[in-house]
Protein backbone atom coordinates (compact mmCIF):
# COMPACT_ATOMS: atom_id res chain seq x y z
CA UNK A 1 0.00 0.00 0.00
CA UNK A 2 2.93 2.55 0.86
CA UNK A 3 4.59 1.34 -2.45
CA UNK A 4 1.26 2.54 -4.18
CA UNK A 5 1.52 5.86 -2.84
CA UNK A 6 5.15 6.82 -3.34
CA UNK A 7 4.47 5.83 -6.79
CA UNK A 8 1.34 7.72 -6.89
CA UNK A 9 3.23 10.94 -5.06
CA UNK A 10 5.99 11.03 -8.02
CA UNK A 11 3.72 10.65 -10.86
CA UNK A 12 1.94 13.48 -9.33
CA UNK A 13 5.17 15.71 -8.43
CA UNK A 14 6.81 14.57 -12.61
CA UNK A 15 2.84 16.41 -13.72
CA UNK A 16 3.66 19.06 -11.74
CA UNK A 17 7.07 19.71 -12.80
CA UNK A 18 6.10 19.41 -16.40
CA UNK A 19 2.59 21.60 -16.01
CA UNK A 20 3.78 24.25 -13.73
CA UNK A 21 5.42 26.38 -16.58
CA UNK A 22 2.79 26.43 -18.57
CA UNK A 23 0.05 27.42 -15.89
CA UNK A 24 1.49 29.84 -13.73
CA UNK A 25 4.66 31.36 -15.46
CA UNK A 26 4.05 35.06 -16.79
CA UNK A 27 3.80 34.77 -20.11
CA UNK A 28 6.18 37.75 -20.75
CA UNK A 29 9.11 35.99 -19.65
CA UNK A 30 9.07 33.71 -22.82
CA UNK A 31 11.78 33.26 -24.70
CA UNK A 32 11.13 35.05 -28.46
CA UNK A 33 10.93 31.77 -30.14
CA UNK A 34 8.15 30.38 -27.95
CA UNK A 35 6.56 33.77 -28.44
CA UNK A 36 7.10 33.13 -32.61
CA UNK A 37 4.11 33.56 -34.60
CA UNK A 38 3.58 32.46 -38.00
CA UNK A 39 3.33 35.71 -40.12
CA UNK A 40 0.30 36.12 -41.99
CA UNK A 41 0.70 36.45 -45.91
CA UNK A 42 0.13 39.58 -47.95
CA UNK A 43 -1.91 39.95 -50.54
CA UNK A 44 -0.39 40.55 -53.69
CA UNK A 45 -1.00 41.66 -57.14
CA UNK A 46 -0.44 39.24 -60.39
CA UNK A 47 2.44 40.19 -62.60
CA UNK A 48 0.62 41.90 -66.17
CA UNK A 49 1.35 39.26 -68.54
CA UNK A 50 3.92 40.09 -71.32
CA UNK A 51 3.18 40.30 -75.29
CA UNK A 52 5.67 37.80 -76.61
CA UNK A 53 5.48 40.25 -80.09
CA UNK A 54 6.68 42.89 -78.61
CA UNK A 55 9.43 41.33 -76.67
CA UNK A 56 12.46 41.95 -77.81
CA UNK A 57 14.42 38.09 -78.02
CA UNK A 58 18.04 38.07 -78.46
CA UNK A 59 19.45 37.43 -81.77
CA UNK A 60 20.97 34.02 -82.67
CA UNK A 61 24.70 34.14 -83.64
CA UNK A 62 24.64 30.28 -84.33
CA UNK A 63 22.20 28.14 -86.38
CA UNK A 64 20.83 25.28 -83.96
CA UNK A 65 19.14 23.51 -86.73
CA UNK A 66 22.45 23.18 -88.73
CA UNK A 67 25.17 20.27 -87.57
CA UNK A 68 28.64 21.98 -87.09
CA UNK A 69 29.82 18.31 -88.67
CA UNK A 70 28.67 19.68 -92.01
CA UNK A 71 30.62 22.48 -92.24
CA UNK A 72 33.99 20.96 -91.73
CA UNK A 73 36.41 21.08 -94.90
CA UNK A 74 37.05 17.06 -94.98
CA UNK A 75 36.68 15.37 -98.20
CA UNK A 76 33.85 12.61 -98.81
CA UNK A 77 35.00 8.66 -98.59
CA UNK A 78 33.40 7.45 -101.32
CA UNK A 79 31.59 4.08 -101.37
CA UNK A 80 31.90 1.13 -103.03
CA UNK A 81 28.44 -0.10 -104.20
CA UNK A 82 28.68 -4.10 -103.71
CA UNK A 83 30.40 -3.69 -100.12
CA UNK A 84 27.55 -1.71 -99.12
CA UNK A 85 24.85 -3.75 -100.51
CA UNK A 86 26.85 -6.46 -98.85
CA UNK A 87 26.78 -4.74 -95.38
CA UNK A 88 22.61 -4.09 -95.96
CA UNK A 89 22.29 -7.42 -97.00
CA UNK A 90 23.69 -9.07 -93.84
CA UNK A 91 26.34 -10.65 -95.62
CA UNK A 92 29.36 -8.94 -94.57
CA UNK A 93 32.92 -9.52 -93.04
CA UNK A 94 31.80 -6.33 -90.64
CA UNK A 95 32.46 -7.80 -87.01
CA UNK A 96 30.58 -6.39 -84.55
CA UNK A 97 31.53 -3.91 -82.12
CA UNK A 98 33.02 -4.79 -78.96
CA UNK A 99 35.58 -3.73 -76.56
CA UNK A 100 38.74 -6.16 -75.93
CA UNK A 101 40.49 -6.20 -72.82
CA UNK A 102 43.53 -5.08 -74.97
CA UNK A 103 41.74 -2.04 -75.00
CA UNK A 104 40.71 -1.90 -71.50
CA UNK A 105 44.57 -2.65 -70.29
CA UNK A 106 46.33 0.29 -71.84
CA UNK A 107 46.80 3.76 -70.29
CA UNK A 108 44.39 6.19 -71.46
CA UNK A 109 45.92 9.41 -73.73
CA UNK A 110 45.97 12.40 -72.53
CA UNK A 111 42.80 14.29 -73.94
CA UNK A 112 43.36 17.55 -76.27
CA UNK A 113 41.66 20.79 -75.70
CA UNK A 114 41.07 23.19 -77.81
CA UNK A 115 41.63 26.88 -77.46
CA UNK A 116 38.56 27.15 -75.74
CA UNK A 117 39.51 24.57 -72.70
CA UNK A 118 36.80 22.28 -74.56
CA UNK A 119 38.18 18.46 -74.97
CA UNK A 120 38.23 17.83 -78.55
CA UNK A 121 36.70 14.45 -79.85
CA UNK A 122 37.46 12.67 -82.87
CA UNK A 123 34.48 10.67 -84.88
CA UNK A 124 35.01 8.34 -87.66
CA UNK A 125 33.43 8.98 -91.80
CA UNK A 126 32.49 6.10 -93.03
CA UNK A 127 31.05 6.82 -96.49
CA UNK A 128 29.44 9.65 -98.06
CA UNK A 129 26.41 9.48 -100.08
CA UNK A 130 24.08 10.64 -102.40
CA UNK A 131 20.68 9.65 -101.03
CA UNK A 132 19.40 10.36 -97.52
CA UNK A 133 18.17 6.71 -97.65
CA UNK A 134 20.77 4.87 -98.62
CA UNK A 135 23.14 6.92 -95.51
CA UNK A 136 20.38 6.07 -93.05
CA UNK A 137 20.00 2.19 -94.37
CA UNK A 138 23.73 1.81 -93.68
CA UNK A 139 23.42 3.53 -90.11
CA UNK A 140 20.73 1.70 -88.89
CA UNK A 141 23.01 -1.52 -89.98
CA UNK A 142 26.03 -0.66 -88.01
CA UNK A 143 23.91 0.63 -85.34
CA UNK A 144 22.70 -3.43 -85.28
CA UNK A 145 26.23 -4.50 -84.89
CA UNK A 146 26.68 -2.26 -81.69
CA UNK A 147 28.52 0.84 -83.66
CA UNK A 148 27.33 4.42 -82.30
CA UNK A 149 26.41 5.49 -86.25
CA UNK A 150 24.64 8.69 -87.37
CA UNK A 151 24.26 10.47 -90.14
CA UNK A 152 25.15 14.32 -91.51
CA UNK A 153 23.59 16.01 -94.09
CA UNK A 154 26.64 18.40 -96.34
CA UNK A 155 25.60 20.73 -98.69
CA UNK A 156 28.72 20.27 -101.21
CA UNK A 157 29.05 21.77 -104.35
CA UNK A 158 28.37 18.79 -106.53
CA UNK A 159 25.13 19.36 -104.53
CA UNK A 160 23.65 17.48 -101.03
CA UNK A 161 25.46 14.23 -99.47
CA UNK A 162 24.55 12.42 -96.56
CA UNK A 163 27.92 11.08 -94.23
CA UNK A 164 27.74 8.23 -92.73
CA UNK A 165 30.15 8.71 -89.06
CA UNK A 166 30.67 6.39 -85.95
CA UNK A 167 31.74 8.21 -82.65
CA UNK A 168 32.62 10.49 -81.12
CA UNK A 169 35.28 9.12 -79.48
CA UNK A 170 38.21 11.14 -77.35
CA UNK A 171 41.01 9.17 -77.90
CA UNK A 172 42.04 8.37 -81.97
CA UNK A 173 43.17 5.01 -80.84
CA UNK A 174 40.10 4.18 -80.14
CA UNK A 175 39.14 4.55 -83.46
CA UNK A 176 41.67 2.79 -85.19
CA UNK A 177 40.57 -0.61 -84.98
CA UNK A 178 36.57 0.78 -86.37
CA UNK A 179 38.52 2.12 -89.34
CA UNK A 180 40.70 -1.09 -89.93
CA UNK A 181 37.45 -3.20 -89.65
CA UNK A 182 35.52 -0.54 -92.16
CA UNK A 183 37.98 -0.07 -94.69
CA UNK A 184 38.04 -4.20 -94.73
CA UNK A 185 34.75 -5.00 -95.23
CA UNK A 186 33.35 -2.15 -96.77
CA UNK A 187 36.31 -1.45 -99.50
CA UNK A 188 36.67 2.29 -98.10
CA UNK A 189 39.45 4.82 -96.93
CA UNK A 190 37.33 5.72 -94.19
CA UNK A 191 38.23 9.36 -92.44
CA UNK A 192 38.99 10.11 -88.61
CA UNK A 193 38.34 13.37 -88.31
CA UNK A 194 37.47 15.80 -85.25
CA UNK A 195 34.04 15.62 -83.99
CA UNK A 196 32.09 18.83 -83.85
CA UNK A 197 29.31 18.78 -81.69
């Protein structure tokens, strides 16, 4: 029974300790951050909205739409006709694309910059031709056999041609072996040349 009420006592004196503050301390003497109050917001007025033709826009020193790959001075590789039907056909000697660990063994180059501080890349031409089909047909076949293909329109003087490249890759090296491999099976003098991106 005397257990019961010394237990009783001290959860009456811990209530006490914990509720006094609150009951009969002056409020005034609260610190400012238990005296904080949320600020109430402002009303404000909507910005006028803004008549995009009379804006004036910046003008655009550099043509997004156009690839900075097609106005680079490198000559075309020209194809040879029955490689590249060969290649389309599936009937090539084109291996597919894969890293050795030859190539994963040797130290890396050091990477060029340009004046700029911008690393330069290198990408690989692979043929050059006439018809936007054809150049796209022979992409989306070395883009099967795990090579990172696109294609470039050029407006040349002979009139429009459509580049076939693989890349961009940092490092020429690692290039070399793509252009041995091309040049093989596709009867070419494939191109590196720098990448502009």
């Amino acid at each position: 029974m005397l257990r019961q009420r010394l237990v009783g006592a001290l959860v009456l004196t811990a209530l006490g300790v914990v509720f006094w503050p609150i009951i009969f301390v002056d409020q005034s003497l609260q610190t400012p951050a238990e005296r904080l109050q949320v600020p109430s917001v402002e009303t404000y007025e909507p910005l006028t909205p803004v008549d995009e033709s009379e804006f004036q826009w910046p003008a655009i020193e550099v043509d997004a739409s156009r690839n900075p790959q097609a106005d680079s001075d490198e000559p075309d590789v020209a194809e040879d006709a029955a490689k590249t039907a060969e290649l389309l056909s599936g009937d090539t000697a084109l291996p597919a694309a894969a890293i050795t660990n030859k190539d994963l063994t040797e130290p890396p180059e050091d990477i060029e910059l340009d004046d700029k501080g911008r690393p330069i890349a290198y990408t690989l031409q692979v043929v050059s031709m006439a018809r936007k089909s054809d150049a796209r047909s022979v992409s989306l076949k070395l883009q099967e056999l795990g090579y990172k293909a696109y294609v470039v329109e050029v407006d040349r003087p002979e009139g429009i041609r459509y580049r076939v490249y693989v890349g961009p890759k940092y490092q020429k090296r690692d290039l070399a072996p793509v252009k041995a491999a091309v040049d093989e099976a596709l009867s070419v003098k494939s191109l590196i040349v720098r990448y502009w991106p």
